[in-house]
C-alpha atoms as a PDB file:
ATOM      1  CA  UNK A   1       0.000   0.000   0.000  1.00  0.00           C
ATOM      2  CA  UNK A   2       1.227   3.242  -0.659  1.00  0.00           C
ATOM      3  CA  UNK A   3       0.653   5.807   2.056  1.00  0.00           C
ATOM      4  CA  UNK A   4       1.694   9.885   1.409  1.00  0.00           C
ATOM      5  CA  UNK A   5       2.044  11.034   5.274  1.00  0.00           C
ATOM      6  CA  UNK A   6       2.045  14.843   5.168  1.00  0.00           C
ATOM      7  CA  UNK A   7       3.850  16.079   7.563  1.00  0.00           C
ATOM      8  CA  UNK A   8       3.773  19.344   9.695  1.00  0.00           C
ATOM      9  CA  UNK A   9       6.678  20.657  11.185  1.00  0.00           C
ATOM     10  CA  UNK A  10       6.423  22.874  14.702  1.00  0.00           C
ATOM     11  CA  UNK A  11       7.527  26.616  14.418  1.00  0.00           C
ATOM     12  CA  UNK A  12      10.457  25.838  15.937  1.00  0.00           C
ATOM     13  CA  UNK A  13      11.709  23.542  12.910  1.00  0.00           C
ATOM     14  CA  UNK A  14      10.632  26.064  10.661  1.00  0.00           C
ATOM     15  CA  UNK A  15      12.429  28.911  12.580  1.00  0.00           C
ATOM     16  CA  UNK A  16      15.672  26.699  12.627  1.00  0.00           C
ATOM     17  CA  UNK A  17      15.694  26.188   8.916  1.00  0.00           C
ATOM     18  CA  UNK A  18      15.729  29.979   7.941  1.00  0.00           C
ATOM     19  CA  UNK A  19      18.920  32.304   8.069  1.00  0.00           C
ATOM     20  CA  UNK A  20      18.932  34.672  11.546  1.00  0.00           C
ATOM     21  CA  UNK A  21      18.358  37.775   9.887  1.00  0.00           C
ATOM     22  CA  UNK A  22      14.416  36.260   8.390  1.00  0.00           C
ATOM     23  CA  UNK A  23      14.228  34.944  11.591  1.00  0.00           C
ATOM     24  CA  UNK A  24      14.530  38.106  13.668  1.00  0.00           C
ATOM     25  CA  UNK A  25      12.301  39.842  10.941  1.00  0.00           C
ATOM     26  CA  UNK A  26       9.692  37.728  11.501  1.00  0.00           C
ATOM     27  CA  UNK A  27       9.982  37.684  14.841  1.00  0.00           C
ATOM     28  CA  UNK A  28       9.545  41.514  14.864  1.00  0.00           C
ATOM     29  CA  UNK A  29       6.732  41.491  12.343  1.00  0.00           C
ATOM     30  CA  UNK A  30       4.485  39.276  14.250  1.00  0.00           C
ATOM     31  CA  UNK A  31       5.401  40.672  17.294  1.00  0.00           C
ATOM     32  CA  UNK A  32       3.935  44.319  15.675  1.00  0.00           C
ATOM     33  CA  UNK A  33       1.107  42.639  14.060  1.00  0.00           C
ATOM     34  CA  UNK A  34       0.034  41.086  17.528  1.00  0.00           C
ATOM     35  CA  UNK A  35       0.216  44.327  19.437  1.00  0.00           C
ATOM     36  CA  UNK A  36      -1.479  45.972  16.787  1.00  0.00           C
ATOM     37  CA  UNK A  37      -3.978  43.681  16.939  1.00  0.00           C
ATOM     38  CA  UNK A  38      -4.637  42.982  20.762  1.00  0.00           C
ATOM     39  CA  UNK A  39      -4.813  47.404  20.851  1.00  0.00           C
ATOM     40  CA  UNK A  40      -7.798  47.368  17.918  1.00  0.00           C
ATOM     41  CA  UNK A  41      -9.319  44.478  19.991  1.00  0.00           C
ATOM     42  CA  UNK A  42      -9.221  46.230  22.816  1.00  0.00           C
ATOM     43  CA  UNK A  43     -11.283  48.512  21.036  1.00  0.00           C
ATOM     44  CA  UNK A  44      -8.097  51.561  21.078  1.00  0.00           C
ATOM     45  CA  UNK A  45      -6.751  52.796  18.251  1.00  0.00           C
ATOM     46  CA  UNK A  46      -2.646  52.673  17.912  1.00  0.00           C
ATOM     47  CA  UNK A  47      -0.809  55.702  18.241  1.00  0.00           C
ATOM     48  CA  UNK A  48       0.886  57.021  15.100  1.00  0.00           C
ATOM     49  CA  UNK A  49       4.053  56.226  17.182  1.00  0.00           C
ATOM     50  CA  UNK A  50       3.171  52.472  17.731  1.00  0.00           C
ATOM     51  CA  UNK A  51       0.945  52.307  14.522  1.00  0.00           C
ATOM     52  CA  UNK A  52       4.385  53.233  12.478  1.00  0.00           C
ATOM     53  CA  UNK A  53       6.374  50.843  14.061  1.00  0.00           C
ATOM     54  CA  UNK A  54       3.851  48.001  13.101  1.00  0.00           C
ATOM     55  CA  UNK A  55       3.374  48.910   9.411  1.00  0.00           C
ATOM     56  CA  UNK A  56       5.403  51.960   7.846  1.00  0.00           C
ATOM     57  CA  UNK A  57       2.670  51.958   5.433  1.00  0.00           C
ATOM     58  CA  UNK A  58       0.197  52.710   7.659  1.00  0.00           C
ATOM     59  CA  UNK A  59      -1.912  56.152   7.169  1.00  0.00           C
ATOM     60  CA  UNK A  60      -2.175  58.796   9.414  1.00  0.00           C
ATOM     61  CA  UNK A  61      -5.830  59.674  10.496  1.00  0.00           C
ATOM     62  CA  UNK A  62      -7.463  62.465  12.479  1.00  0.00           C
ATOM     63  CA  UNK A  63      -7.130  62.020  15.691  1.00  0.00           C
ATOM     64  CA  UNK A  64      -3.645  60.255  16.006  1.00  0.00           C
ATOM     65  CA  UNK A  65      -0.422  61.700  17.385  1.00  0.00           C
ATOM     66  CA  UNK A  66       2.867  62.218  15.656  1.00  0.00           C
ATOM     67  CA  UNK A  67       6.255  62.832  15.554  1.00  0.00           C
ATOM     68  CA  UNK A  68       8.136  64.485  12.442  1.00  0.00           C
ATOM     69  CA  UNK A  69      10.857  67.366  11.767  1.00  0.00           C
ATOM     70  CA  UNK A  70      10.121  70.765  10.176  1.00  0.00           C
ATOM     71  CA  UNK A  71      10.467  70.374   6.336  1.00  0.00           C
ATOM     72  CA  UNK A  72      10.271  73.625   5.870  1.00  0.00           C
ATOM     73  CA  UNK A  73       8.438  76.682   7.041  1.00  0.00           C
ATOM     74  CA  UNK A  74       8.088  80.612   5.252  1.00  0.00           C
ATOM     75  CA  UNK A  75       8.105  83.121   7.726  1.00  0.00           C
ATOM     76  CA  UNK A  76       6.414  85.774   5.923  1.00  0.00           C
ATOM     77  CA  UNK A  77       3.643  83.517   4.645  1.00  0.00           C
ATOM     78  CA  UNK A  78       3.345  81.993   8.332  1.00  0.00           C
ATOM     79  CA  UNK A  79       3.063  78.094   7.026  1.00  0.00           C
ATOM     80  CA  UNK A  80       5.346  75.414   5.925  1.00  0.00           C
ATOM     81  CA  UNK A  81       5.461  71.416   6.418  1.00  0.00           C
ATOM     82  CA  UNK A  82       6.232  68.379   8.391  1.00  0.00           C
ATOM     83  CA  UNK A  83       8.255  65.584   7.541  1.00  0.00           C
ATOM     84  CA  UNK A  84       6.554  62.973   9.306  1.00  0.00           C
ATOM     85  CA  UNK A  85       8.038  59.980  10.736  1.00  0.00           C
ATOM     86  CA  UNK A  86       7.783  56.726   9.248  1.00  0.00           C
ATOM     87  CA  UNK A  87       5.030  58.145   7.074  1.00  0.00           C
ATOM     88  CA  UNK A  88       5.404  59.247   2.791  1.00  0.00           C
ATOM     89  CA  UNK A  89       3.136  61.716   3.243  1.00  0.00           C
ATOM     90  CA  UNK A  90       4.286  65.690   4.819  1.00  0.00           C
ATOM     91  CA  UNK A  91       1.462  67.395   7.175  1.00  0.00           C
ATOM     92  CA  UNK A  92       0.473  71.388   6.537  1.00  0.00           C
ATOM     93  CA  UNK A  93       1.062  73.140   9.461  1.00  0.00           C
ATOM     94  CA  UNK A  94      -0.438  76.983  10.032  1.00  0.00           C
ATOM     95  CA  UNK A  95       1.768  79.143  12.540  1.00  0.00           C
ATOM     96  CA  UNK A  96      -1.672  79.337  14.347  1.00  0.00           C
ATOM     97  CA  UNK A  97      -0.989  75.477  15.718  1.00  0.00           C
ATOM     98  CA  UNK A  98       2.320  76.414  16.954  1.00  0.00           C
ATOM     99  CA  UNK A  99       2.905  76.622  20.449  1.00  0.00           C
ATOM    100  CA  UNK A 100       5.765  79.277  20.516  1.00  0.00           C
ATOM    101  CA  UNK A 101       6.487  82.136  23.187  1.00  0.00           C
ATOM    102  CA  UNK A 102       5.505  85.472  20.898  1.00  0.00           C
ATOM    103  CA  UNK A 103       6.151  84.483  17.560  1.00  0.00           C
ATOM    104  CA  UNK A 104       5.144  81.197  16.215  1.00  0.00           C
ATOM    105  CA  UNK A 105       7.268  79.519  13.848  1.00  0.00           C
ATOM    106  CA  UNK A 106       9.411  76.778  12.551  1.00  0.00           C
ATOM    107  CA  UNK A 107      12.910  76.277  12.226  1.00  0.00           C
ATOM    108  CA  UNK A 108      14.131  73.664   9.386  1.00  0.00           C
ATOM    109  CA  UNK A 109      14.865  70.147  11.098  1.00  0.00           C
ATOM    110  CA  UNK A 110      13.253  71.029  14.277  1.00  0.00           C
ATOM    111  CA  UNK A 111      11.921  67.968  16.091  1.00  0.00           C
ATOM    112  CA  UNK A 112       8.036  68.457  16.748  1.00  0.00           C
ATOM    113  CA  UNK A 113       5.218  66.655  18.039  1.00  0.00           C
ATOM    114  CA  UNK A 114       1.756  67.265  17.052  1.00  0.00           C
ATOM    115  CA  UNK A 115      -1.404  66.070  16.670  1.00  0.00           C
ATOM    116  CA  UNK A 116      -3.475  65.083  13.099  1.00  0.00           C
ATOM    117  CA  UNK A 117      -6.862  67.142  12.331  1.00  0.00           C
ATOM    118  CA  UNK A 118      -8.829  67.447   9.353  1.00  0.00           C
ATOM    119  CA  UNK A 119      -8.789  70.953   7.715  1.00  0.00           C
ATOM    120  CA  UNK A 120     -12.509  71.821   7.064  1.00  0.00           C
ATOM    121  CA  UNK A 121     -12.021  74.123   4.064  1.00  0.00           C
ATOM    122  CA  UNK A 122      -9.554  71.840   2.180  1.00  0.00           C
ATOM    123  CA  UNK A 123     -10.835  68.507   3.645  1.00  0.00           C
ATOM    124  CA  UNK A 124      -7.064  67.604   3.928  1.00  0.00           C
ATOM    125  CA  UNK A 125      -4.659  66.040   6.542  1.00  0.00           C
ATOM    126  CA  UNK A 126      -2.703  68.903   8.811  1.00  0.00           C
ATOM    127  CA  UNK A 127      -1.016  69.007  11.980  1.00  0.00           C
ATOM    128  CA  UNK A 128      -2.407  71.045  14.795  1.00  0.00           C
ATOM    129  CA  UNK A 129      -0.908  71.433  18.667  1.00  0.00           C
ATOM    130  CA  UNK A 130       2.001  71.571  17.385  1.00  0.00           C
ATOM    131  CA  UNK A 131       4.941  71.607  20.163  1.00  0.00           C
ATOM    132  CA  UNK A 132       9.183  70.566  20.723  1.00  0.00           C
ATOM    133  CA  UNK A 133       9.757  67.370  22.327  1.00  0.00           C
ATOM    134  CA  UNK A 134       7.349  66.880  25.438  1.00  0.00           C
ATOM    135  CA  UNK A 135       5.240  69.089  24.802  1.00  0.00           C
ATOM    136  CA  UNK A 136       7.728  71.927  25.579  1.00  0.00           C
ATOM    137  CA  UNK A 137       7.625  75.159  23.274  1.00  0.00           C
ATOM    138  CA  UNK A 138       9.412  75.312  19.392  1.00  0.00           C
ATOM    139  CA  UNK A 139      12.723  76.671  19.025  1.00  0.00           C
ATOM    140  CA  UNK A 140      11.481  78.481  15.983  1.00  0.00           C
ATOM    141  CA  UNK A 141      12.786  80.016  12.761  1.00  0.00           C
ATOM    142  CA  UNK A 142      15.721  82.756  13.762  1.00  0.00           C
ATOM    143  CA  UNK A 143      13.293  86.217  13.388  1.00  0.00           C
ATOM    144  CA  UNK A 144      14.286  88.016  10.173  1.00  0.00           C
ATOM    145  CA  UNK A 145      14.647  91.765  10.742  1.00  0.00           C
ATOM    146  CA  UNK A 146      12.407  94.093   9.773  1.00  0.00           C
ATOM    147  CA  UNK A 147      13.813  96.578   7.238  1.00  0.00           C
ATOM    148  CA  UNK A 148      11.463  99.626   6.254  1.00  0.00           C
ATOM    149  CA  UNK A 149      12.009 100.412   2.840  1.00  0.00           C
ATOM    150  CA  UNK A 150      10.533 103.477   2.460  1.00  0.00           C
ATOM    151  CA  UNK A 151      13.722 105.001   0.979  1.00  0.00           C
ATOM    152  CA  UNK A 152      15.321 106.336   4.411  1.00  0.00           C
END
C-alpha cells in the first residue's frame, strides 16, 4: 500500500531552517502585528508612534499623534510642512498650531510633536498642537529683521 504522510513541522523547525536575519524579521513582524492587533481588539486605536512601528505603510488619520521634523516653514507667509516619521506623506502646518512664546514659527529640522486634524475648508490632513519634544515650546525660525524700505 502506498501511504503519502504529510507532515507538519512545529515553528520551531521552521524557525531553525531559515537564516537569523528572516528569523529576527519575523519575529519583529508578528510581534507588531500582535500588538497591533490585541490594541484594535481592545477597542483603542494605535498611536501614530506604535501604529508606524507596526506597518510603515500605515496612514495617518485624524485624531492620532505624531512625531516628524520641520520640512520647511516661510516666515512671511506663516506656514510650511512636516516631515513625518515613518510616514510618505508631509502634514500642513499653520503658525496658528504652533505653540511658541511670541512668535510662532518653525525652524528647518526642528523635532516636533503634534497632533493630526482634518482641515474643514480643504478637507485635507494637517497638523495642529504643534509643540518641541514633550510638549515643551518650538525653538522656531531665527526672526528676520524688519527693514522699512521706504527710501530712508
Amino acid at each position: 500500500s502506498s501511504h503519502t504522510s504529510t507532515r507538519s513541522c512545529t515553528p520551531n523547525q521552521l524557525l531553525s531552517t531559515m537564516p537569523p536575519r528572516a528569523t529576527i524579521a519575523l519575529l519583529l513582524a508578528s510581534a507588531c502585528q500582535v500588538s497591533c492587533l490585541v490594541l484594535q481588539a481592545a477597542g483603542a486605536r494605535p498611536r501614530a508612534v506604535v501604529a508606524s512601528r507596526c506597518s510603515p505603510a500605515m496612514s495617518m488619520e485624524e485624531g492620532d499623534a505624531g512625531v516628524g521634523k520641520c520640512k520647511w516653514f516661510d516666515v512671511q507667509k506663516g506656514f510650511g510642512f512636516i516631515d513625518v516619521e515613518n510616514q510618505e506623506q508631509d502634514l500642513f502646518v499653520h503658525q496658528t498650531d504652533i505653540k511658541a512664546k511670541g512668535f510662532r514659527s518653525l525652524a528647518e529640522g526642528e523635532a516636533l510633536e503634534f497632533k493630526v486634524s482634518r482641515d474643514a475648508k480643504t478637507n485635507k490632513l494637517k497638523a495642529i498642537e504643534v509643540t518641541g519634544p514633550g510638549g515643551d515650546f518650538v525653538e522656531g525660525a531665527p526672526r528676520e529683521p524688519y527693514y522699512d524700505d521706504d527710501g530712508y
